[in-house]
Every structure is written in C-alpha cells, then in structure tokens.
N, C-alpha and C. Protein backbone atom coordinates (compact mmCIF):
# COMPACT_ATOMS: atom_id res chain seq x y z
N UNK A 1 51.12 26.32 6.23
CA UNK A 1 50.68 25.74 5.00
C UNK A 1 49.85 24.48 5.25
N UNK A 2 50.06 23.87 6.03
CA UNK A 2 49.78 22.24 6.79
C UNK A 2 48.53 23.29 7.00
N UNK A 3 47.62 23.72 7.71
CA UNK A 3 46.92 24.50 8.70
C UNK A 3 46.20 24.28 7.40
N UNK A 4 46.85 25.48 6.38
CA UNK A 4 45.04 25.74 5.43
C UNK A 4 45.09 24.26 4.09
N UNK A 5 45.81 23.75 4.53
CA UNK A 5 45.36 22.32 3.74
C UNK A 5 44.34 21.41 4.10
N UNK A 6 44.64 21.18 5.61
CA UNK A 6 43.65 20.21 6.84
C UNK A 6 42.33 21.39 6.30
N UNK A 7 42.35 22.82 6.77
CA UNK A 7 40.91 23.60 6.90
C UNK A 7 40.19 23.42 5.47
N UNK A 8 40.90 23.35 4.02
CA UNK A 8 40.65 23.06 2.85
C UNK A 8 39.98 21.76 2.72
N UNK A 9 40.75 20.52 3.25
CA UNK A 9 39.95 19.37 3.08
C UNK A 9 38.53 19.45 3.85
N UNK A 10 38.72 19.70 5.37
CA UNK A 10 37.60 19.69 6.13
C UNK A 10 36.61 20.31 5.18
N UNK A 11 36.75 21.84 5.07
CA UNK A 11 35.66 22.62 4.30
C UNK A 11 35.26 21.77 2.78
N UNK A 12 35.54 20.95 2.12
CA UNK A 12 35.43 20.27 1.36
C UNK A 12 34.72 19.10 1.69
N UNK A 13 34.85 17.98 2.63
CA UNK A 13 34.35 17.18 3.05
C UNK A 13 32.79 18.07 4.14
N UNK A 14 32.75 19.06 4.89
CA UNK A 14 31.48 19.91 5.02
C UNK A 14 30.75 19.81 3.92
N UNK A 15 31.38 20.67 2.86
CA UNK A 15 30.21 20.92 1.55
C UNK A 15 29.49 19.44 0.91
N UNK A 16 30.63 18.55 0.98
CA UNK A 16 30.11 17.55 0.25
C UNK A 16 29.07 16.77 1.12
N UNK A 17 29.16 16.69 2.18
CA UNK A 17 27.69 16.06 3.18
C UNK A 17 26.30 17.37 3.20
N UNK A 18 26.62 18.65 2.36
CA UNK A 18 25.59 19.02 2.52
C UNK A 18 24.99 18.85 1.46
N UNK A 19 23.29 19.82 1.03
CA UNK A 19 22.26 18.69 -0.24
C UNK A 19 21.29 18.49 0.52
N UNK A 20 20.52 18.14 -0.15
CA UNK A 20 19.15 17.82 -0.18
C UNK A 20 18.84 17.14 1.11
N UNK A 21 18.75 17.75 2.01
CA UNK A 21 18.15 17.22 3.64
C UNK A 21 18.71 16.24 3.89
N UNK A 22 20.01 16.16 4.38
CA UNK A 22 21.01 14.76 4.58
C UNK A 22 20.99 14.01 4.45
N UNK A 23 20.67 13.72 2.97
CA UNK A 23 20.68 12.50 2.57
C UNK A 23 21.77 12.63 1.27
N UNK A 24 22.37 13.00 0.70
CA UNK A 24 23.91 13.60 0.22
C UNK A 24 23.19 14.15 -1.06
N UNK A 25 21.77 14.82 -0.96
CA UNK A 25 21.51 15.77 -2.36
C UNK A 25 20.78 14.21 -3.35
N UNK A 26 20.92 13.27 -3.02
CA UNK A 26 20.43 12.36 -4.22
C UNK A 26 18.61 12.17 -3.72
N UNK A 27 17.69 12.92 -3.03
CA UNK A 27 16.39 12.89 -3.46
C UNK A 27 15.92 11.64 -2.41
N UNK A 28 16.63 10.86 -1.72
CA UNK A 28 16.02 9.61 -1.43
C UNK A 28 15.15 9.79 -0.31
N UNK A 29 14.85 11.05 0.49
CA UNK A 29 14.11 11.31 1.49
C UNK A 29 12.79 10.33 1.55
N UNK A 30 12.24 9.71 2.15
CA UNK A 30 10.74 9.07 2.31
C UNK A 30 9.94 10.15 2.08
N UNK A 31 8.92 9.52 0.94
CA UNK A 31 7.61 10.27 0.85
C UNK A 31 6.25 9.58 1.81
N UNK A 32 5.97 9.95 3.18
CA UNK A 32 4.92 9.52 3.53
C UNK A 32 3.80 9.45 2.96
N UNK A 33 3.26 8.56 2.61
CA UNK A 33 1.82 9.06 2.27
C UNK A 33 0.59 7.72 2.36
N UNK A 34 -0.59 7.61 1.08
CA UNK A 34 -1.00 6.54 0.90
C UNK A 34 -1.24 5.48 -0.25
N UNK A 35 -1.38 4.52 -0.18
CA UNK A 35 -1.62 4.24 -2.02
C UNK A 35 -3.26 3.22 -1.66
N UNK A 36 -3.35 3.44 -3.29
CA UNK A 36 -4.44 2.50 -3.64
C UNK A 36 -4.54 1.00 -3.63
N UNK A 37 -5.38 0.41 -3.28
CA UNK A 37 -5.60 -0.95 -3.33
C UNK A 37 -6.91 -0.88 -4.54
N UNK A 38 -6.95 -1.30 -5.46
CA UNK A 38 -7.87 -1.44 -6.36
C UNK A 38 -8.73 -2.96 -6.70
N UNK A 39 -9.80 -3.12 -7.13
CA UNK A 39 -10.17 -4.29 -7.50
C UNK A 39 -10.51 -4.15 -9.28
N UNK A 40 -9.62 -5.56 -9.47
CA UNK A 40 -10.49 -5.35 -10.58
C UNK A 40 -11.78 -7.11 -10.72
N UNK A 41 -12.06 -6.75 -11.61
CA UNK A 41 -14.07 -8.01 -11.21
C UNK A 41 -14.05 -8.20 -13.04
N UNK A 42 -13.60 -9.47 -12.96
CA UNK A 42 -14.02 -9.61 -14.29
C UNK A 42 -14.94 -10.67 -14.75
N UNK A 43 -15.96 -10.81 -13.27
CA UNK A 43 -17.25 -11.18 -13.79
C UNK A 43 -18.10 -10.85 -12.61
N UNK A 44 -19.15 -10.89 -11.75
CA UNK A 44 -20.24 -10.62 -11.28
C UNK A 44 -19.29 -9.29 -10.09
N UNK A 45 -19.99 -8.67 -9.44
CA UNK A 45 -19.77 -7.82 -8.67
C UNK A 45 -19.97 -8.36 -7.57
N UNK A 46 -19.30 -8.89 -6.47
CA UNK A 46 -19.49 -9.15 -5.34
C UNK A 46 -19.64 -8.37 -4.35
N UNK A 47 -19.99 -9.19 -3.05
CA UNK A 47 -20.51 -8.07 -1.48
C UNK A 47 -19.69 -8.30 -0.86
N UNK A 48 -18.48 -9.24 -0.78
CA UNK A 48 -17.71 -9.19 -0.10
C UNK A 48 -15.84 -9.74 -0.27
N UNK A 49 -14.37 -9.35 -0.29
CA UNK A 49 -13.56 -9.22 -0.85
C UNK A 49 -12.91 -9.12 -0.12
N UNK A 50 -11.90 -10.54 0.25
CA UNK A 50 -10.80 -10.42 1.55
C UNK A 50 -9.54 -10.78 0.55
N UNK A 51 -8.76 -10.60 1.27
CA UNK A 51 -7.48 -10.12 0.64
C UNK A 51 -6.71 -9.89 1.55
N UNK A 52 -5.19 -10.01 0.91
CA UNK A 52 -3.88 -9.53 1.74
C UNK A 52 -2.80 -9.21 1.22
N UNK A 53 -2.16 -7.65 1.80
CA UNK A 53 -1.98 -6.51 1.32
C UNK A 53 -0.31 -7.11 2.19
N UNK A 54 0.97 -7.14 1.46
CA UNK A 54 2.17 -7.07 2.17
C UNK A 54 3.23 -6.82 1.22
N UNK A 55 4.42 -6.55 1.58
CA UNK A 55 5.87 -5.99 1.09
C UNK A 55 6.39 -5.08 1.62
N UNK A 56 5.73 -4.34 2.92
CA UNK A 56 6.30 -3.34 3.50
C UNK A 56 5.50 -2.71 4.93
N UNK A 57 6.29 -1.94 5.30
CA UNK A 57 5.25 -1.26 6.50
C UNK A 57 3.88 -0.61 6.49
N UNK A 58 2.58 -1.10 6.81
CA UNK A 58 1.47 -0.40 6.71
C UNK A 58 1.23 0.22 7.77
N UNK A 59 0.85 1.13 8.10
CA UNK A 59 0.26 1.94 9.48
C UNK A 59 -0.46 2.26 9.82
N UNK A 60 -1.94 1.94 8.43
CA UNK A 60 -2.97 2.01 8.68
C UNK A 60 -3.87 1.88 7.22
N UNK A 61 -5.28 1.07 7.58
CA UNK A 61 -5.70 1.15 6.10
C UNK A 61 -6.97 1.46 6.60
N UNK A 62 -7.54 2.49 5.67
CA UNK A 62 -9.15 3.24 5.75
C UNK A 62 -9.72 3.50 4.09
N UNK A 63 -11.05 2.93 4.60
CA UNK A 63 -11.90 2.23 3.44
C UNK A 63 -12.77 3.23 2.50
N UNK A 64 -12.86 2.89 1.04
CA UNK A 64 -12.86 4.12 0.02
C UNK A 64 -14.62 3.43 -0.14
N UNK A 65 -15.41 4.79 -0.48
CA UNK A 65 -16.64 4.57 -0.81
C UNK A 65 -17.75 4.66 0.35
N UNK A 66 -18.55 3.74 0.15
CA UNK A 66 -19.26 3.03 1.40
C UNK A 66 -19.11 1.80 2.08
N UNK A 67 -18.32 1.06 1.71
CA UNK A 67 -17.44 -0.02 1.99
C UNK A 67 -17.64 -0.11 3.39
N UNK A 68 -17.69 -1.34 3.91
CA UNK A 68 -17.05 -1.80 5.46
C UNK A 68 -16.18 -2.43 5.50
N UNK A 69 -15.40 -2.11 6.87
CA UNK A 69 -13.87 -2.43 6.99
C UNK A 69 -13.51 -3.37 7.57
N UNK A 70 -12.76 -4.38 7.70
CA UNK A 70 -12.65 -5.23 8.70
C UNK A 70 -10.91 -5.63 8.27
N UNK A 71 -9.89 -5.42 8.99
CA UNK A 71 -8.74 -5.49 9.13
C UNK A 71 -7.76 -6.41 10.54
N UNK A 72 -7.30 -6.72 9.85
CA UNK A 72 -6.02 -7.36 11.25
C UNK A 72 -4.62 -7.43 10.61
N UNK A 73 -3.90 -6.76 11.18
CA UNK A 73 -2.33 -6.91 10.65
C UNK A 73 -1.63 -8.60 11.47
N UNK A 74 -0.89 -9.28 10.18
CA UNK A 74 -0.52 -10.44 10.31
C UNK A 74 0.75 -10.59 11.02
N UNK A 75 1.64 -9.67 10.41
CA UNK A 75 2.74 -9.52 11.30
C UNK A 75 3.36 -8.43 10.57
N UNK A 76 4.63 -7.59 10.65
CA UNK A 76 4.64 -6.54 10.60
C UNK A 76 4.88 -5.76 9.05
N UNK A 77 4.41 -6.79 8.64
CA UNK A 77 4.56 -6.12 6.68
C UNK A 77 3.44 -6.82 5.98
N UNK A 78 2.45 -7.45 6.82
CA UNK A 78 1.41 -7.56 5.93
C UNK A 78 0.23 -7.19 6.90
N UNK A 79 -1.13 -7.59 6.35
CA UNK A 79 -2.76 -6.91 6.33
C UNK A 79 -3.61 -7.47 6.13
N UNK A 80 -4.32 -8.86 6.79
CA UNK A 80 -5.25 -9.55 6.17
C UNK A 80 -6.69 -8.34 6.22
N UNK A 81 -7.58 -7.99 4.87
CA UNK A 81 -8.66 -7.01 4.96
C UNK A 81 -9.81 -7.48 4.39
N UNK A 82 -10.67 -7.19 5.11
CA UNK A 82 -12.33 -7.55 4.16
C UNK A 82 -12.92 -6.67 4.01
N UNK A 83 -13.15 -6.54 3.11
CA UNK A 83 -14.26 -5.50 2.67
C UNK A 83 -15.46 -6.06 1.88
N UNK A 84 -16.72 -5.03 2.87
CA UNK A 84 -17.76 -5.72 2.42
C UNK A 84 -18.88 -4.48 2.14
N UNK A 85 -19.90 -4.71 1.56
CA UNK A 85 -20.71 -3.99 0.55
C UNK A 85 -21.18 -4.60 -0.74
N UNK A 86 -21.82 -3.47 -1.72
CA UNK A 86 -22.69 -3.52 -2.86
C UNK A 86 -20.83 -2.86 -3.67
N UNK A 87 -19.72 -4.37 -3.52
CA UNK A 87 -18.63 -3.74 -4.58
C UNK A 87 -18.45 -3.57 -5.77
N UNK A 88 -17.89 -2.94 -6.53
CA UNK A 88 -17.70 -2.49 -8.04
C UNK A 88 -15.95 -2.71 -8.21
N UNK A 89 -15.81 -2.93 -9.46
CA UNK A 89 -14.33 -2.91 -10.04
C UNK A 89 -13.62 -0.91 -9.17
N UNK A 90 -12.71 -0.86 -8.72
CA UNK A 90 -11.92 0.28 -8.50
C UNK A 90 -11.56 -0.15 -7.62
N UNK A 91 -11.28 1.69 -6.56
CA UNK A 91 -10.50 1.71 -5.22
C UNK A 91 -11.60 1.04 -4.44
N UNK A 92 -10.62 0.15 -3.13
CA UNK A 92 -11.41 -0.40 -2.29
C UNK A 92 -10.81 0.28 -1.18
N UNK A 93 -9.53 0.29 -0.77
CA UNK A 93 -9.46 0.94 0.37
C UNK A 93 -7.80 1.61 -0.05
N UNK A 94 -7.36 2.34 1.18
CA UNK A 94 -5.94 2.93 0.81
C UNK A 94 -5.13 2.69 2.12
N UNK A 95 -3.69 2.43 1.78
CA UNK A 95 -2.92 2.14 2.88
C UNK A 95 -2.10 3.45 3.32
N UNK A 96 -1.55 3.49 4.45
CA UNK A 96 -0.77 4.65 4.72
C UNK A 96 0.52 3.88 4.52
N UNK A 97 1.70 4.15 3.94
CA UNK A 97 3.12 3.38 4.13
C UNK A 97 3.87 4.52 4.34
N UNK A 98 5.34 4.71 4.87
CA UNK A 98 6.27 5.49 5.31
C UNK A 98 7.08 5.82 3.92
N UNK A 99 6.76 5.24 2.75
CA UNK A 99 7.46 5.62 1.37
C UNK A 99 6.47 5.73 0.33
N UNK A 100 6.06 6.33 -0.54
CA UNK A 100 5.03 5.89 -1.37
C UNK A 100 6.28 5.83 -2.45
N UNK A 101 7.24 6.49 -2.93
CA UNK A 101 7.99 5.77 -3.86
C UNK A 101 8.30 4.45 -3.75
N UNK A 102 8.15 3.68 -2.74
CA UNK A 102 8.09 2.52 -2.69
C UNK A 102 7.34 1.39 -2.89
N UNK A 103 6.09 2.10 -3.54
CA UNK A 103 4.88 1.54 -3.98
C UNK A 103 5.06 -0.07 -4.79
N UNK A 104 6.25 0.18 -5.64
CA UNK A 104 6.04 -1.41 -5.90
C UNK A 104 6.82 -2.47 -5.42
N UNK A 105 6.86 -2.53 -4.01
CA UNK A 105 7.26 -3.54 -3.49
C UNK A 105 6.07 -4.16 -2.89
N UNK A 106 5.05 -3.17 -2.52
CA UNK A 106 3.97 -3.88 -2.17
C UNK A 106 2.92 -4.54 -3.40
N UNK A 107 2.23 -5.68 -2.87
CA UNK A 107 1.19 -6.54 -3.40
C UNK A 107 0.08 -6.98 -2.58
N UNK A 108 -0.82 -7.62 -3.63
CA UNK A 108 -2.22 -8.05 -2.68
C UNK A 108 -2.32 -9.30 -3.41
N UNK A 109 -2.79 -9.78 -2.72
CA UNK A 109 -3.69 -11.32 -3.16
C UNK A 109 -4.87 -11.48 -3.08
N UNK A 110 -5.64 -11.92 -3.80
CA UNK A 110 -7.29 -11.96 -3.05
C UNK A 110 -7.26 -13.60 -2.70
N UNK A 111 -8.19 -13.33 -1.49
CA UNK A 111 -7.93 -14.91 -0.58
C UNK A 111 -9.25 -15.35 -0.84
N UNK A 112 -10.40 -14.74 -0.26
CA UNK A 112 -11.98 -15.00 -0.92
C UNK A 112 -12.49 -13.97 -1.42
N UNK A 113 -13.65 -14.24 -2.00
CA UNK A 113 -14.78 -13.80 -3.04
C UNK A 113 -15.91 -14.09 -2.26
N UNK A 114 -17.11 -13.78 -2.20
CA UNK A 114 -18.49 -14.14 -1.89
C UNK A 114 -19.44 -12.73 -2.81
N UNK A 115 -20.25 -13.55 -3.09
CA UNK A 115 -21.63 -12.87 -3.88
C UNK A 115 -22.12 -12.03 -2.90
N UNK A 116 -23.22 -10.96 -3.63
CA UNK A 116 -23.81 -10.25 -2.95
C UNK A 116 -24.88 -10.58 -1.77
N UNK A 117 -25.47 -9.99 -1.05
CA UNK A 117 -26.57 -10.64 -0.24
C UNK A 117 -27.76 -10.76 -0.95
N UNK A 118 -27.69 -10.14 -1.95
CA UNK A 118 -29.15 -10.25 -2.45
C UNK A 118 -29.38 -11.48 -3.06
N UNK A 119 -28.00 -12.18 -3.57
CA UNK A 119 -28.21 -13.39 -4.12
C UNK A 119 -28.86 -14.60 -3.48
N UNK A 120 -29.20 -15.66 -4.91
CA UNK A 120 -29.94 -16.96 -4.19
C UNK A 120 -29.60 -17.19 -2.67
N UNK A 121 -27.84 -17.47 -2.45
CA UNK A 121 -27.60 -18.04 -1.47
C UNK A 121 -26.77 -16.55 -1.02
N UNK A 122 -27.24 -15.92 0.44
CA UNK A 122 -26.54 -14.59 1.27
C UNK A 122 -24.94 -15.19 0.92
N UNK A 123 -23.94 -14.12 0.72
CA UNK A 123 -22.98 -14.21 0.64
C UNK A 123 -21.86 -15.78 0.04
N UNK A 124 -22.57 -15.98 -0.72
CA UNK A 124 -22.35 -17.87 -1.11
C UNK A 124 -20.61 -17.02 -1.60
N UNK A 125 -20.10 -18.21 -1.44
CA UNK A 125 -18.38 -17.91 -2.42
C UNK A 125 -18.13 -18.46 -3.87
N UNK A 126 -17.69 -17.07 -4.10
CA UNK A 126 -17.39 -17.39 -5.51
C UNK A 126 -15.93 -17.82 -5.85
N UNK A 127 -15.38 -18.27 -6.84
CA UNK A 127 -13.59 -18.61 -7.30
C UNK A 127 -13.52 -17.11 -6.93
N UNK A 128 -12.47 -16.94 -6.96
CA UNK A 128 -11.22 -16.15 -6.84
C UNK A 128 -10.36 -15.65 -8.36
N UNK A 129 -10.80 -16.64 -9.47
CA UNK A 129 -10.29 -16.47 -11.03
C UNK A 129 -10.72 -14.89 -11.56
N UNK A 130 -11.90 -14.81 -11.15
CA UNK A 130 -11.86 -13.46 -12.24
C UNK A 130 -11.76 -12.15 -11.56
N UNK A 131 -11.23 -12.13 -10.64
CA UNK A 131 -10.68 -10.82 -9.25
C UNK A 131 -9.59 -10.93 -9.60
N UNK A 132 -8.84 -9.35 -9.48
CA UNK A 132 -7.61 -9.35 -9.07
C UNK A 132 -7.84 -7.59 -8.01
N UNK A 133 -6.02 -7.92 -6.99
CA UNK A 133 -6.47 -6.90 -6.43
C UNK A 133 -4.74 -6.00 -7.04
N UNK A 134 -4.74 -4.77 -7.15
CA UNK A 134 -3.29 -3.93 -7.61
C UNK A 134 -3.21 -2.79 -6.62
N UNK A 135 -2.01 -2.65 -6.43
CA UNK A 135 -1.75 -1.90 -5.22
C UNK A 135 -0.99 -0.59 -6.22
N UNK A 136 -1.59 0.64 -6.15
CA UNK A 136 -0.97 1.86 -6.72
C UNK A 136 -0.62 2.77 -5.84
C-alpha cells in the first residue's frame, strides 16, 4: 500500500513539472527577437541623432532606412548610437534583445541633435527639446 502511495505522489509531482517547455506551463519562455527604436522630430528634421538605448541585454543594433550607423556598447545593458543621414520622424534603427516581451524595460534618451549638412552651418547642434526617442 506504502509502494503505490510513494509511485502516486511521484507520478503526480512528474505531471505537475510538465507544460509548456519547462517552465511549469505558465508561457514565460523568452521571445528572442527585435524592437524598434523610433524618433519622433517635433521641429526641423535633422542629419544627425545620438542617443542611448538601455534596461536590458542588447546583442546587436542594425540601422533602418539609409541611415549610417555608428554604435559602442557602454557596459552591458546599454548602447551609446548615432545615426546619421537626411532623418525623418520613425524607425531609426532596431535592437536584437533575448526577450521582446520585455520590451518595456528598455528606454532611450536622446543625448545630441545636429542639423542637416545642407544647412547654414554643416551639422551645427540643435536642443534636444523637440526629439524624443521610444523604444517598441
């Protein structure tokens, strides 16, 4: 009787660790993937847009459009990035992270602004007030 009580619990405690790819059936598996870094410009369109991207692991960021890239990771959860070009309000570039449900832990800051080249002064700097950058 002892015998199929112990084999009852065991087989009970089995079933209950099995589910959704061992993680006990509740879904929490990591979704690899990438998200958006967006700009938004709420006054002239600039040529060039540095910024820094942190809250979590990045593994790599590659640049949307015609954009040029210029990247250095700061230490291991953030991304100082410039991007430069003829920019517009949208996607500027996309990150790879090891969760994308984890999307809102990450943020950006924009650090500088500079005007286009075509302007009076090549790449002069603008405030930083009417940029923002959102990480989707």
């Amino acid at each position: 009787m002892r015998t199929r009580i112990l084999l009852g619990t065991l087989a009970l405690v089995g079933l209950s660790a099995c589910g959704g790819g061992g993680d006990g059936g509740n879904g929490n598996n990591p979704t690899p993937g990438n998200l958006t870094v967006a700009l938004t410009a709420q006054s002239s369109a600039p040529g060039a847009v540095m910024f820094t991207v942190s809250g979590g692991t990045i593994s790599g960021v590659t640049v949307s459009g015609g954009y040029h890239l210029y990247a250095t990771t700061l230490n291991g959860t953030s991304r100082r990035v410039l991007v430069t070009g003829n920019i517009t309000a949208g996607a500027l570039v996309s990150i790879a992270v090891p969760d994308t449900k984890k999307a809102s832990q990450y943020n950006a800051t924009v650090n500088q602004v500079a005007a286009r080249s075509n302007a009076a002064i090549p790449y002069q700097q603008l405030g930083t007030g009417g940029f923002t950058i959102d990480v989707q």
